[in-house]
PDB file of N, CA and C in Angstrom:
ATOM      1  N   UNK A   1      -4.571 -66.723 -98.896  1.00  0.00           N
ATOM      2  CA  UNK A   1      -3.881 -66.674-100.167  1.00  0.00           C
ATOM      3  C   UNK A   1      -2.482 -66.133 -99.921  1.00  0.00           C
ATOM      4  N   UNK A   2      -1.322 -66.952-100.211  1.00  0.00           N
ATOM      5  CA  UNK A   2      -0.282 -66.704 -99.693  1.00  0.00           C
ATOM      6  C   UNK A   2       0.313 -65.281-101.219  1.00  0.00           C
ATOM      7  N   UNK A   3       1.355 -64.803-100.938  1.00  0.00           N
ATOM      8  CA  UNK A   3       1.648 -64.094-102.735  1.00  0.00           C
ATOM      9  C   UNK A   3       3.695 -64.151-102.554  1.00  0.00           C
ATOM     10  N   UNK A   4       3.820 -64.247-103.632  1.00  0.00           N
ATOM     11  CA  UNK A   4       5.415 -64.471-103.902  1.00  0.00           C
ATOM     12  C   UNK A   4       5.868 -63.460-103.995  1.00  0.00           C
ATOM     13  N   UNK A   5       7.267 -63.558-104.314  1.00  0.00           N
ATOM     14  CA  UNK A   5       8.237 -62.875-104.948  1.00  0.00           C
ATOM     15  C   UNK A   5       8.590 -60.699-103.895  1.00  0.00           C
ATOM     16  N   UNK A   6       8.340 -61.772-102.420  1.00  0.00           N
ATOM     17  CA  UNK A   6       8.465 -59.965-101.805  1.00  0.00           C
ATOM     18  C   UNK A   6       7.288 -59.158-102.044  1.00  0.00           C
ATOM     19  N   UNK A   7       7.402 -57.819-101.621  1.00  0.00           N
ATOM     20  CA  UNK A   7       6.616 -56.519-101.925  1.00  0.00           C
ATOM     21  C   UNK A   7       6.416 -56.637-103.095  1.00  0.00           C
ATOM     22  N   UNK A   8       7.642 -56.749-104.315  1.00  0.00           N
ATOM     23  CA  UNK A   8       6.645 -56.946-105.772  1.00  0.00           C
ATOM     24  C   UNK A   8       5.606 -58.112-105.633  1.00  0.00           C
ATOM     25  N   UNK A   9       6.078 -59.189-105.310  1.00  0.00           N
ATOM     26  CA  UNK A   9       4.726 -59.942-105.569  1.00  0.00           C
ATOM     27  C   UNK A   9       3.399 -59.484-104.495  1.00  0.00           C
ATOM     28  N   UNK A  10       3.907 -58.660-103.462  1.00  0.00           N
ATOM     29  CA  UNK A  10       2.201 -58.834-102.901  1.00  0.00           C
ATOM     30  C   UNK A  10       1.946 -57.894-103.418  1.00  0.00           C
ATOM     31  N   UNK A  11       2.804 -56.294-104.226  1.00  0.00           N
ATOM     32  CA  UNK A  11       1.736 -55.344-104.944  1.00  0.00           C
ATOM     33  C   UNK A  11       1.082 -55.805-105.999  1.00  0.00           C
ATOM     34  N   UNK A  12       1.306 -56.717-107.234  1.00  0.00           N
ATOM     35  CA  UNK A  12       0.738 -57.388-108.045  1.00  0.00           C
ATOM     36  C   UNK A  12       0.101 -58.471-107.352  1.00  0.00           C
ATOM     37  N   UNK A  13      -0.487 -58.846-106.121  1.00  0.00           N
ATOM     38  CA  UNK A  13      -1.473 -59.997-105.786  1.00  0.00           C
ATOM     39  C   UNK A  13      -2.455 -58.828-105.419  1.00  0.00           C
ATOM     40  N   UNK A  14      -2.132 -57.998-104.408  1.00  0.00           N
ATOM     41  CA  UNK A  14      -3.155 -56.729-104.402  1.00  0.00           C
ATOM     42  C   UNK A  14      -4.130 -56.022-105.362  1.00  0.00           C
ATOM     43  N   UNK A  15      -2.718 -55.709-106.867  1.00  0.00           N
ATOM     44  CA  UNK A  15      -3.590 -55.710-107.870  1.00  0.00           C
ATOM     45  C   UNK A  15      -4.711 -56.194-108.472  1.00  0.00           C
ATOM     46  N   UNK A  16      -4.179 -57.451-108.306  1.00  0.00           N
ATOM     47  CA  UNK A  16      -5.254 -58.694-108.992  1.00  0.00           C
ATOM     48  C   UNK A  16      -6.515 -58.624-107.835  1.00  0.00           C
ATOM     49  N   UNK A  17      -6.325 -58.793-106.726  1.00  0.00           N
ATOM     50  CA  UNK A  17      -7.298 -58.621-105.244  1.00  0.00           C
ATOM     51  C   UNK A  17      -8.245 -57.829-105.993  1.00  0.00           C
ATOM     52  N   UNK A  18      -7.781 -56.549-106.185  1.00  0.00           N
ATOM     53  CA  UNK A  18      -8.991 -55.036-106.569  1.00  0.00           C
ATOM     54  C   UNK A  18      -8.954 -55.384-107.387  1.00  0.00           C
ATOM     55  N   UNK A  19      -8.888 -55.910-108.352  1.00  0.00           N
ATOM     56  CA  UNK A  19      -9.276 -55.863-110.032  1.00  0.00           C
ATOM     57  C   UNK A  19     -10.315 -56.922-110.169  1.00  0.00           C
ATOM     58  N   UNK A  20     -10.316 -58.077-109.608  1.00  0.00           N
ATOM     59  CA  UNK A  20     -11.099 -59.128-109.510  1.00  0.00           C
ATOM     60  C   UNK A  20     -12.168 -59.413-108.079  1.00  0.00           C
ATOM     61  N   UNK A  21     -11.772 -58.115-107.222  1.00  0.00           N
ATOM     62  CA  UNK A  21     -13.254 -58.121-106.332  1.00  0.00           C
ATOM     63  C   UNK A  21     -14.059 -56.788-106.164  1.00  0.00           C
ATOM     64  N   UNK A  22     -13.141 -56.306-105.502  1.00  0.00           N
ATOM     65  CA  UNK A  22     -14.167 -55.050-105.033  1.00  0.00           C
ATOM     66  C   UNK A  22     -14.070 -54.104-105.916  1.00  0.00           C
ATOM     67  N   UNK A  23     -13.502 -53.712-107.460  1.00  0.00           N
ATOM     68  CA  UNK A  23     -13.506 -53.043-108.546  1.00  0.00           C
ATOM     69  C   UNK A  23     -14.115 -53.749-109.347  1.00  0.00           C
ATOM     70  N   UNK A  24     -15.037 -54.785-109.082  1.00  0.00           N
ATOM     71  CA  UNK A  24     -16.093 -55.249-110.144  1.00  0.00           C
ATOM     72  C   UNK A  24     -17.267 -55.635-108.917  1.00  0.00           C
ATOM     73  N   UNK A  25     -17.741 -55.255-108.213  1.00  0.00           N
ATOM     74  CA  UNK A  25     -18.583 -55.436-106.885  1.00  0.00           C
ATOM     75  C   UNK A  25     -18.581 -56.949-106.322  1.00  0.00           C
ATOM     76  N   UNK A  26     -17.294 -57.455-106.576  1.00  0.00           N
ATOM     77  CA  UNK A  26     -16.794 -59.110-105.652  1.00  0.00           C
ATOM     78  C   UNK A  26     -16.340 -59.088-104.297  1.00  0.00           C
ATOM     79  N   UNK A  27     -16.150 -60.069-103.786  1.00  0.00           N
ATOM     80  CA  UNK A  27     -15.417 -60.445-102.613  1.00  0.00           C
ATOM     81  C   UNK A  27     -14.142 -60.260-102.666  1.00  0.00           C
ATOM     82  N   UNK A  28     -13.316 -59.860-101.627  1.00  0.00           N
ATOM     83  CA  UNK A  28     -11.982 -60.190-101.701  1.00  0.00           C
ATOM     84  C   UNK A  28     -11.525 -61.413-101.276  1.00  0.00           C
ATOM     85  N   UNK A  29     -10.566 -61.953-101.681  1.00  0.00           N
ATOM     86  CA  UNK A  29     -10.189 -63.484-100.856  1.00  0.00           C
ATOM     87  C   UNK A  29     -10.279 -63.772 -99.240  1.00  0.00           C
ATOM     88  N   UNK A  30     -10.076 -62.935 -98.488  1.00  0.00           N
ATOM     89  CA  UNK A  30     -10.528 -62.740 -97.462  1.00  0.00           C
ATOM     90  C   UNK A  30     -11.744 -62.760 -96.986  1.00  0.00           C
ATOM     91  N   UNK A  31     -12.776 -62.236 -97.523  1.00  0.00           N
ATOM     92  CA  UNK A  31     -14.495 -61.874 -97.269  1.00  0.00           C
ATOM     93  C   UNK A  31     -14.587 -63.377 -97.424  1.00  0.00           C
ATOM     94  N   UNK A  32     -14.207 -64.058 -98.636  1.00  0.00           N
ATOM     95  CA  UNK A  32     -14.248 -65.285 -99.640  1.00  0.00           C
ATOM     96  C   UNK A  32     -14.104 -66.729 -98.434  1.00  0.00           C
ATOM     97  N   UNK A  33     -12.558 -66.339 -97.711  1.00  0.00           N
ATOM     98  CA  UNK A  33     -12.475 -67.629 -96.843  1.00  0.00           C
ATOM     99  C   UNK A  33     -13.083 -67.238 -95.849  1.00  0.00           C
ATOM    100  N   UNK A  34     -14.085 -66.289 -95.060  1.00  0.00           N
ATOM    101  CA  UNK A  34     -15.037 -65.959 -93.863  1.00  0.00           C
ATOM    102  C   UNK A  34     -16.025 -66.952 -94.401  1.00  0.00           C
ATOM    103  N   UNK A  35     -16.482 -66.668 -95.628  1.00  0.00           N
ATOM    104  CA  UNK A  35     -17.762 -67.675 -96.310  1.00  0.00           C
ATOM    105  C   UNK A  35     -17.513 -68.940 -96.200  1.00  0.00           C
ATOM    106  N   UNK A  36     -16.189 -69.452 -96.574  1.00  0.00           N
ATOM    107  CA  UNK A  36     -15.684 -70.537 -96.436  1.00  0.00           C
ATOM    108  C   UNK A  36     -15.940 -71.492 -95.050  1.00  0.00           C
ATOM    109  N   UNK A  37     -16.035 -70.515 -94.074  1.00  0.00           N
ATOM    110  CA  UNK A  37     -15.577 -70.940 -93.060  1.00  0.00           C
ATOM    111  C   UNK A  37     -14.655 -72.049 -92.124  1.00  0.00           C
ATOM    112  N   UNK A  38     -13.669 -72.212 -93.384  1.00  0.00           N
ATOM    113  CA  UNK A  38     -12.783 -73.831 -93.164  1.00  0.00           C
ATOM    114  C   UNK A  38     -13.173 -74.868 -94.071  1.00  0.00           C
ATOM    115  N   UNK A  39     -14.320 -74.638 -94.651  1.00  0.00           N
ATOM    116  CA  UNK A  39     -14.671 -76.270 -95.711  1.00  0.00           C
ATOM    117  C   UNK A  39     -14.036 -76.460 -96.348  1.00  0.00           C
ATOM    118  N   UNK A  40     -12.955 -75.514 -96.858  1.00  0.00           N
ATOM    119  CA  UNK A  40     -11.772 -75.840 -97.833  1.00  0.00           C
ATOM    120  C   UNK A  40     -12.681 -76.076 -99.303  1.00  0.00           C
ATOM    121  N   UNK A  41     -13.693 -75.378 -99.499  1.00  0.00           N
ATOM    122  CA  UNK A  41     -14.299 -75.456-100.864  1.00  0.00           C
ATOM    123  C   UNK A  41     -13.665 -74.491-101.584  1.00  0.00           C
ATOM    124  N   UNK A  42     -13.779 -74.917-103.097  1.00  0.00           N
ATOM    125  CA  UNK A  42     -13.548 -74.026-104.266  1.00  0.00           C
ATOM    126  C   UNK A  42     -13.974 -72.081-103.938  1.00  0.00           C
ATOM    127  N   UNK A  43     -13.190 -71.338-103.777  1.00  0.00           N
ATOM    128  CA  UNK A  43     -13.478 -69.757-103.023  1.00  0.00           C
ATOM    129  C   UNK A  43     -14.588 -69.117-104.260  1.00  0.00           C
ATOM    130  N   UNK A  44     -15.228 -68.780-103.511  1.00  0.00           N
ATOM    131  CA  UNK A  44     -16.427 -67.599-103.967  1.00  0.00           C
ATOM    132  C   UNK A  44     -15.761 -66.172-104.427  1.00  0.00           C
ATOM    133  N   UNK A  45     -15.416 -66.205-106.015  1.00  0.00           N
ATOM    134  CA  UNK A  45     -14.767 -64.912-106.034  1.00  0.00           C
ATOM    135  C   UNK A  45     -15.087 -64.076-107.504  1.00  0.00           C
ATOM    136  N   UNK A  46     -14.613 -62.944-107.597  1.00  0.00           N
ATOM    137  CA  UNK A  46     -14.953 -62.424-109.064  1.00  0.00           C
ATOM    138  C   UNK A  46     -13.970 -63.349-110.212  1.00  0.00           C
ATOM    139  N   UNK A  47     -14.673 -62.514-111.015  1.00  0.00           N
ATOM    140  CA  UNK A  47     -14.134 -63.466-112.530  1.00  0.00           C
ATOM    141  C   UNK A  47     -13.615 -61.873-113.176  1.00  0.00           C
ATOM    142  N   UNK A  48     -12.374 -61.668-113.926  1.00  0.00           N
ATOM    143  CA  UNK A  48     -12.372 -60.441-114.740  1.00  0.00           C
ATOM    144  C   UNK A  48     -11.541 -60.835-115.490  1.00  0.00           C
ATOM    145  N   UNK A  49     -11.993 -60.872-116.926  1.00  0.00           N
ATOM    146  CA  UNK A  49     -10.729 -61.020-118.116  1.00  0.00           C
ATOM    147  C   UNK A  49     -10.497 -59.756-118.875  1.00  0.00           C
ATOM    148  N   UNK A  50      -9.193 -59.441-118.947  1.00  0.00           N
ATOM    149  CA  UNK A  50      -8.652 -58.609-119.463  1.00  0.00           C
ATOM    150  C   UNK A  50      -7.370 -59.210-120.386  1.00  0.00           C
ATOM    151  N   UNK A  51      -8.686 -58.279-121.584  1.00  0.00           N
ATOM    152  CA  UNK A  51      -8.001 -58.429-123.187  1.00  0.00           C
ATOM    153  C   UNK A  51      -7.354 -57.321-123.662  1.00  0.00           C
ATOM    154  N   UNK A  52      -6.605 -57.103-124.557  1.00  0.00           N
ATOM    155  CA  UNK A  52      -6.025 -56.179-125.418  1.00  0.00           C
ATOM    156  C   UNK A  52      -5.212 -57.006-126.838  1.00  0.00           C
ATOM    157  N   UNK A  53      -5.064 -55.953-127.532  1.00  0.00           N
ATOM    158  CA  UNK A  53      -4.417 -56.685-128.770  1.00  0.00           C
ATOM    159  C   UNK A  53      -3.268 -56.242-128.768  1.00  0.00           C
ATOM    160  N   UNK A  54      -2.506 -57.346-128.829  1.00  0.00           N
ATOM    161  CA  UNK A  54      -0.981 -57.081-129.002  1.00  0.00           C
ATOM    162  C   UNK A  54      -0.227 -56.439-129.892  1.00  0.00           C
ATOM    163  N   UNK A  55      -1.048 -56.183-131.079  1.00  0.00           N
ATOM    164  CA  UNK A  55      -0.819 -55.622-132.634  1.00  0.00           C
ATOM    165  C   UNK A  55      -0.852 -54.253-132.583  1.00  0.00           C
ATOM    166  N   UNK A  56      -1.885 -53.441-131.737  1.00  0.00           N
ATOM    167  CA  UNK A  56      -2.595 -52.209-131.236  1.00  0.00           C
ATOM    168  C   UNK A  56      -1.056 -51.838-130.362  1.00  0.00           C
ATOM    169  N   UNK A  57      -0.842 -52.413-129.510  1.00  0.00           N
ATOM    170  CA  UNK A  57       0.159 -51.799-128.933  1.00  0.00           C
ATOM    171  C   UNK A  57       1.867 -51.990-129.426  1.00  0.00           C
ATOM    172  N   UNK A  58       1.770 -52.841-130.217  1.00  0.00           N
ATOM    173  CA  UNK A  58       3.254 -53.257-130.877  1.00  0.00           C
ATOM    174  C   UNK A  58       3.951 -51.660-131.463  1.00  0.00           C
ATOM    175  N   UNK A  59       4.985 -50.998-130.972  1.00  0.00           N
ATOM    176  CA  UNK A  59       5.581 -50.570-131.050  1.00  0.00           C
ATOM    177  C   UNK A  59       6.331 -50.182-132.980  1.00  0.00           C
ATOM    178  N   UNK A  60       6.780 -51.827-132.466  1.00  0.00           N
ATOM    179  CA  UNK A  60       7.223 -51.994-134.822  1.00  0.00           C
ATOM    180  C   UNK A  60       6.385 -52.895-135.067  1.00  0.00           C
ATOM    181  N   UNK A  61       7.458 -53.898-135.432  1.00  0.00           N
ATOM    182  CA  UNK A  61       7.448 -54.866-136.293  1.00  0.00           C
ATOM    183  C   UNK A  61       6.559 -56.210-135.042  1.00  0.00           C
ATOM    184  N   UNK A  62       5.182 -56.213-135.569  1.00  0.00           N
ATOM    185  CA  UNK A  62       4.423 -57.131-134.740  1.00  0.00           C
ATOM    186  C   UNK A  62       4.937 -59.180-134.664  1.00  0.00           C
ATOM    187  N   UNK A  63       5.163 -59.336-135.974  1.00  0.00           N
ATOM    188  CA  UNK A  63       5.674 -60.002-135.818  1.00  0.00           C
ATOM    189  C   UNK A  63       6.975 -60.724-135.609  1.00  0.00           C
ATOM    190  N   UNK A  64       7.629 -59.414-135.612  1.00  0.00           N
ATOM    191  CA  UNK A  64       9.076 -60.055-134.735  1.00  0.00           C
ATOM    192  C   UNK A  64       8.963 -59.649-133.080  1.00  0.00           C
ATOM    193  N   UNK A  65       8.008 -59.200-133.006  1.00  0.00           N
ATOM    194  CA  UNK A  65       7.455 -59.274-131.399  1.00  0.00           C
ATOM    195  C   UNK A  65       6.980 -60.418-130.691  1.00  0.00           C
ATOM    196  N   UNK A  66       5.999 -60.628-131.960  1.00  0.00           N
ATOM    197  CA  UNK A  66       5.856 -61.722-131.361  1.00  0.00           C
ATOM    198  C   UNK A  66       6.507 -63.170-131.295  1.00  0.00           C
ATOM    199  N   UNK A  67       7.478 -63.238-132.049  1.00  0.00           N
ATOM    200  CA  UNK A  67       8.370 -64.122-132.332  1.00  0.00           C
ATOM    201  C   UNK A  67       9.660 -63.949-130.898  1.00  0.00           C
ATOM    202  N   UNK A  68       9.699 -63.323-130.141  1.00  0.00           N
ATOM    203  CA  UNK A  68      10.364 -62.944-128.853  1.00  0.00           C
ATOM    204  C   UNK A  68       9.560 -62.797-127.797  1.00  0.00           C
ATOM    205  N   UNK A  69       8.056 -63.169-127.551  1.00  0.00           N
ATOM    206  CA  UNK A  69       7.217 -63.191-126.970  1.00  0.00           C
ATOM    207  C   UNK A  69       7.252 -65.060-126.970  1.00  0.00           C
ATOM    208  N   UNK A  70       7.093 -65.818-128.431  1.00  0.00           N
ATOM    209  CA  UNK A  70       7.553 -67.120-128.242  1.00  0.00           C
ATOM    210  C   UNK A  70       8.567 -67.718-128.186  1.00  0.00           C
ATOM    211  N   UNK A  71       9.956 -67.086-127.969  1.00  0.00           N
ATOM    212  CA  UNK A  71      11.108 -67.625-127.536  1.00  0.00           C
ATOM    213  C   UNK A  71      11.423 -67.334-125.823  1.00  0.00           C
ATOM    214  N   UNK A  72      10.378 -66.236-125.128  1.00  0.00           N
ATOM    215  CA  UNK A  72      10.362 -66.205-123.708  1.00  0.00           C
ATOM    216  C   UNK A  72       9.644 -67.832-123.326  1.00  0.00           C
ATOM    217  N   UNK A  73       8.510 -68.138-123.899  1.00  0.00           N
ATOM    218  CA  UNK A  73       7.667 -68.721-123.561  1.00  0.00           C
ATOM    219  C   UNK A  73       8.853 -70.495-123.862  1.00  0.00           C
ATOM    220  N   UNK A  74       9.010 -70.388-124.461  1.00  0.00           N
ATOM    221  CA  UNK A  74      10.138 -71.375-124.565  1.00  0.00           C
ATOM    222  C   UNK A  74      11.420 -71.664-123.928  1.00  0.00           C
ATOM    223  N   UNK A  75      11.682 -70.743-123.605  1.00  0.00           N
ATOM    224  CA  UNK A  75      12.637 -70.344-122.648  1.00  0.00           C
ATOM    225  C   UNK A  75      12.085 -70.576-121.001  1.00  0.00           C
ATOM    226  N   UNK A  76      10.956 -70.751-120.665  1.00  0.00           N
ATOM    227  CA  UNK A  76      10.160 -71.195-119.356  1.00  0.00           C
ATOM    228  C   UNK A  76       9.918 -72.166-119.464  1.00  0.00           C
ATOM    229  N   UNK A  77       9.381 -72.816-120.395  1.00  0.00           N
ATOM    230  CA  UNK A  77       8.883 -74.299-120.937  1.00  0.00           C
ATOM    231  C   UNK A  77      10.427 -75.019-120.730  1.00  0.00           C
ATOM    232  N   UNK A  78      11.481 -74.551-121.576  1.00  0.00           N
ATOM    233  CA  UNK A  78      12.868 -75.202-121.716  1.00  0.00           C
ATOM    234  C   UNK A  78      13.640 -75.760-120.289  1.00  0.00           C
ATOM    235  N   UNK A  79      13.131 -75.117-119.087  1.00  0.00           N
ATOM    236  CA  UNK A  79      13.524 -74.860-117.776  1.00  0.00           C
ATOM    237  C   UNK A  79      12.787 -75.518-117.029  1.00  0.00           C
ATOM    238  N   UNK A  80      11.656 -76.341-117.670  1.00  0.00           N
ATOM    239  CA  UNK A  80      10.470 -77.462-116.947  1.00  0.00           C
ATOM    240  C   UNK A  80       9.442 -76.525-116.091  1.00  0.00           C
ATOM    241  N   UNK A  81       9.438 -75.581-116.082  1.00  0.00           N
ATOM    242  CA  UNK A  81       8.310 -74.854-115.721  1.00  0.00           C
ATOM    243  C   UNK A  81       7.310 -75.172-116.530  1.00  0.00           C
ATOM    244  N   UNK A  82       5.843 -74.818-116.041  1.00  0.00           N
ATOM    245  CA  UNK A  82       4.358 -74.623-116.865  1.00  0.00           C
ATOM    246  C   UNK A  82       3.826 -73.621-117.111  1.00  0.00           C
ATOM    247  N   UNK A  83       3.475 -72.955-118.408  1.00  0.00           N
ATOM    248  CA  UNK A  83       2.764 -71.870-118.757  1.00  0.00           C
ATOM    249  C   UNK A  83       0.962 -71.830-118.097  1.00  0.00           C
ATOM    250  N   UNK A  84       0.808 -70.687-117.759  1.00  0.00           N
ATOM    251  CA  UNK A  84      -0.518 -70.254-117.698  1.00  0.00           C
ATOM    252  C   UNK A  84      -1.082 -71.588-118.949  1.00  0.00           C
ATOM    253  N   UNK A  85      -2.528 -72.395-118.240  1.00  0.00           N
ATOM    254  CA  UNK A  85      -3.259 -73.250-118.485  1.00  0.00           C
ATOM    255  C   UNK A  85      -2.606 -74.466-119.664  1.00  0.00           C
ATOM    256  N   UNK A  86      -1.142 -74.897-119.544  1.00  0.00           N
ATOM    257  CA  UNK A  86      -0.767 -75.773-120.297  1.00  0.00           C
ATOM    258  C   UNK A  86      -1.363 -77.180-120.047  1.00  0.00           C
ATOM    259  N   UNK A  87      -1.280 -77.421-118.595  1.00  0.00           N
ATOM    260  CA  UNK A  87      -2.027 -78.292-118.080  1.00  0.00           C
ATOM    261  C   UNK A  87      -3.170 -78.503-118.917  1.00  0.00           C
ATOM    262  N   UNK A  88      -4.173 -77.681-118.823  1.00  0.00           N
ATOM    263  CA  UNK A  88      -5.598 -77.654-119.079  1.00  0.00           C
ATOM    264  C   UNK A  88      -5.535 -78.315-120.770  1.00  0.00           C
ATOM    265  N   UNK A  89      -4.956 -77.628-121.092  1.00  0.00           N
ATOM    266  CA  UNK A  89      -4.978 -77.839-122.718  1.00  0.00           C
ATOM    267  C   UNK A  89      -4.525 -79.317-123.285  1.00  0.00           C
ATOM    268  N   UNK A  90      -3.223 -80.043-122.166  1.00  0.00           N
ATOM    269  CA  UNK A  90      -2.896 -81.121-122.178  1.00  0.00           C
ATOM    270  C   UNK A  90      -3.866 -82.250-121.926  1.00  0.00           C
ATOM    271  N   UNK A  91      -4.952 -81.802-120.481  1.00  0.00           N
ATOM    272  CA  UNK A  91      -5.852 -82.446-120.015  1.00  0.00           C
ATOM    273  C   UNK A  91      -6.743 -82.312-121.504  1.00  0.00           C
ATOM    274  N   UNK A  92      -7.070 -81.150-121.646  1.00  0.00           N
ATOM    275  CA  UNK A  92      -8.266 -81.297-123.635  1.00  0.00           C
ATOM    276  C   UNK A  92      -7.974 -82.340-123.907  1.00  0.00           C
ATOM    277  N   UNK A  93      -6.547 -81.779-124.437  1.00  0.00           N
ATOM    278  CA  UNK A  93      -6.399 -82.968-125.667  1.00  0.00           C
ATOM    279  C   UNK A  93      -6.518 -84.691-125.365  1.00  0.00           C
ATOM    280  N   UNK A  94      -6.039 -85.009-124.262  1.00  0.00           N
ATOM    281  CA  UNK A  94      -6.055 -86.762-123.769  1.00  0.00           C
ATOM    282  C   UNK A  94      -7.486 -86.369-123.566  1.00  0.00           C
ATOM    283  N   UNK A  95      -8.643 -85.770-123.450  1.00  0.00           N
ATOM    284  CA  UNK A  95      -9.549 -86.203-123.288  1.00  0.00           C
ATOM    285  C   UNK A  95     -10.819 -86.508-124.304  1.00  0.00           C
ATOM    286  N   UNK A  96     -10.195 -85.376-125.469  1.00  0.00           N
ATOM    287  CA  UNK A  96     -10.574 -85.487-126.440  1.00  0.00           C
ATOM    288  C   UNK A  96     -10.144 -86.606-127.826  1.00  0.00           C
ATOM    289  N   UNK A  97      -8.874 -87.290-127.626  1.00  0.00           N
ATOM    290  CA  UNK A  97      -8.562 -88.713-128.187  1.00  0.00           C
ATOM    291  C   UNK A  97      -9.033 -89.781-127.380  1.00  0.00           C
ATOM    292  N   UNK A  98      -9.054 -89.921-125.993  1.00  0.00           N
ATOM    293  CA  UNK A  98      -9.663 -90.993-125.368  1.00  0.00           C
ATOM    294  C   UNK A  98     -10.898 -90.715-125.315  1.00  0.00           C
ATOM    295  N   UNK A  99     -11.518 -89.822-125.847  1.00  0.00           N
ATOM    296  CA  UNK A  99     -13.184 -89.962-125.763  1.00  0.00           C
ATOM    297  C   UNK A  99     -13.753 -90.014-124.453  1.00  0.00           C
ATOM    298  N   UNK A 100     -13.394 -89.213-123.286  1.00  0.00           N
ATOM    299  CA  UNK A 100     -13.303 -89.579-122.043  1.00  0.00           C
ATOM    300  C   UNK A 100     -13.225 -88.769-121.316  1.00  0.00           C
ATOM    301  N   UNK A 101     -13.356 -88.192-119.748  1.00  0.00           N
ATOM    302  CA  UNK A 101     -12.567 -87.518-118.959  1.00  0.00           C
ATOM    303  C   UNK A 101     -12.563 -88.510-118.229  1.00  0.00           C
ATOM    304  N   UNK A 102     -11.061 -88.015-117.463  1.00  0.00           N
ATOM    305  CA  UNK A 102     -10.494 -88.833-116.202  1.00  0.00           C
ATOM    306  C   UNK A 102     -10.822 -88.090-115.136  1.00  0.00           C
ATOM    307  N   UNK A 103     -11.719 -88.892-114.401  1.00  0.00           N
ATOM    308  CA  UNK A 103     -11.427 -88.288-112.912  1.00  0.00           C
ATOM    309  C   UNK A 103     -10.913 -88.891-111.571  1.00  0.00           C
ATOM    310  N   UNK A 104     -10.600 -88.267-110.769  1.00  0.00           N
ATOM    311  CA  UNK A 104      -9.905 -89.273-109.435  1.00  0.00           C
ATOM    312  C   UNK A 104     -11.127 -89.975-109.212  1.00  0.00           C
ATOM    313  N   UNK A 105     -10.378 -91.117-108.605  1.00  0.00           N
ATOM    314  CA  UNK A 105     -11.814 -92.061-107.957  1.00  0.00           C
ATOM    315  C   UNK A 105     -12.431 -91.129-106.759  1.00  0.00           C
ATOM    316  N   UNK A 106     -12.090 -90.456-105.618  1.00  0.00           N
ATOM    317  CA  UNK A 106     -12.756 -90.042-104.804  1.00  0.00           C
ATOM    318  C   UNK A 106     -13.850 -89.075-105.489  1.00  0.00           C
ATOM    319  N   UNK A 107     -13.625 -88.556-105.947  1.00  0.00           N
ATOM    320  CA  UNK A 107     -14.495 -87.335-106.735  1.00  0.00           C
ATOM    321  C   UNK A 107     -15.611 -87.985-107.603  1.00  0.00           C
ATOM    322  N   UNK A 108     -15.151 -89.181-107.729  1.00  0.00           N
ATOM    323  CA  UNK A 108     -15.929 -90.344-108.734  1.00  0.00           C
ATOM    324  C   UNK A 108     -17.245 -90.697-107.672  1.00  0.00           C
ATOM    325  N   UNK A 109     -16.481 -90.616-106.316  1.00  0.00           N
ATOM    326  CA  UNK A 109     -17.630 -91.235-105.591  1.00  0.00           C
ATOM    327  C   UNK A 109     -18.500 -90.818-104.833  1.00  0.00           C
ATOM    328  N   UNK A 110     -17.885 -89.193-104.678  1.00  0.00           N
ATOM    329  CA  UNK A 110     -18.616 -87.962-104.233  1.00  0.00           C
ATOM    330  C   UNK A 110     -19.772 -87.677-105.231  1.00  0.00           C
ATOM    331  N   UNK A 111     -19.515 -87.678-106.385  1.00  0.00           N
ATOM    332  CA  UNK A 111     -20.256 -87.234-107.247  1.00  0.00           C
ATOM    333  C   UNK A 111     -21.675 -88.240-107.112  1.00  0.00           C
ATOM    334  N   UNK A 112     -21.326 -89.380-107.188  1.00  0.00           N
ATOM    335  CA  UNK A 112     -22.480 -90.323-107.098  1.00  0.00           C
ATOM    336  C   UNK A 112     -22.987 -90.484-106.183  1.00  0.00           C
ATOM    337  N   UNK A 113     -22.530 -90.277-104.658  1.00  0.00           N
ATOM    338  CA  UNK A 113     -23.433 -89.510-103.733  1.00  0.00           C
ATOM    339  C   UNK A 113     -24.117 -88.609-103.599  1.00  0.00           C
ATOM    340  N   UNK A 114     -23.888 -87.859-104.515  1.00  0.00           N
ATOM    341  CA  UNK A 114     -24.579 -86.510-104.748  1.00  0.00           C
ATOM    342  C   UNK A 114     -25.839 -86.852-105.592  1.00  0.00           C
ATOM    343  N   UNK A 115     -25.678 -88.377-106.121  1.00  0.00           N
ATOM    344  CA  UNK A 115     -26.875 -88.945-107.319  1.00  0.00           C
ATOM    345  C   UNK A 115     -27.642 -89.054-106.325  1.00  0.00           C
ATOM    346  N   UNK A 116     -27.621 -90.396-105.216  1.00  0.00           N
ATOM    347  CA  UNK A 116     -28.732 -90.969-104.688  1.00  0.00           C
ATOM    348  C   UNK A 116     -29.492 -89.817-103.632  1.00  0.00           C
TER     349      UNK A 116
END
């Protein structure tokens, strides 16, 4: 697992490391690709969601917070970047008007090997 942005980015990949393995009794990405051993499969790792309410911690006025919370987010979008799971939500929706999911053909044909 490579991490960006310098020492800040590997202390916040570290973070995430302990927060999502061995501070919830998981693997670290490391332990994760030993298991792996090269198959290049999907990694064996913890899951941890962390919620809070934005309202609880808002300082003033919540909704002019959050109204500068959606002009950042626009401001990344505006610049052709992708937000955390825009993709995903894009993939929903075409899949939910075409009545359908798309998948690559190889995966199409893995899968049906996996039938017989």
């Amino acid at each position: 697992m490579l991490t960006f942005g310098g020492y800040k980015g590997s202390a916040l990949s570290t973070m995430i490391e302990l927060l999502a393995g061995p501070l919830i009794g998981d693997m670290t990405s490391a332990e994760s690709l030993r298991i792996d051993d090269g198959a290049g499969a999907t990694p064996c790792h913890g899951e941890i969601v962390i919620a809070f309410d934005p309202q609880f911690f808002s300082p003033g006025n919540f909704i002019e917070e959050r109204q500068r919370a959606e002009k950042l987010f626009e401001s990344i979008t505006g610049q052709g970047a992708r937000l955390p799971s825009q993709r995903r939500f894009i993939a929903r929706s075409r899949s939910l008007a075409n009545g359908y999911v798309q998948i690559p053909e190889p995966l199409l044909r893995d899968i049906q090997q996996l039938l017989n």
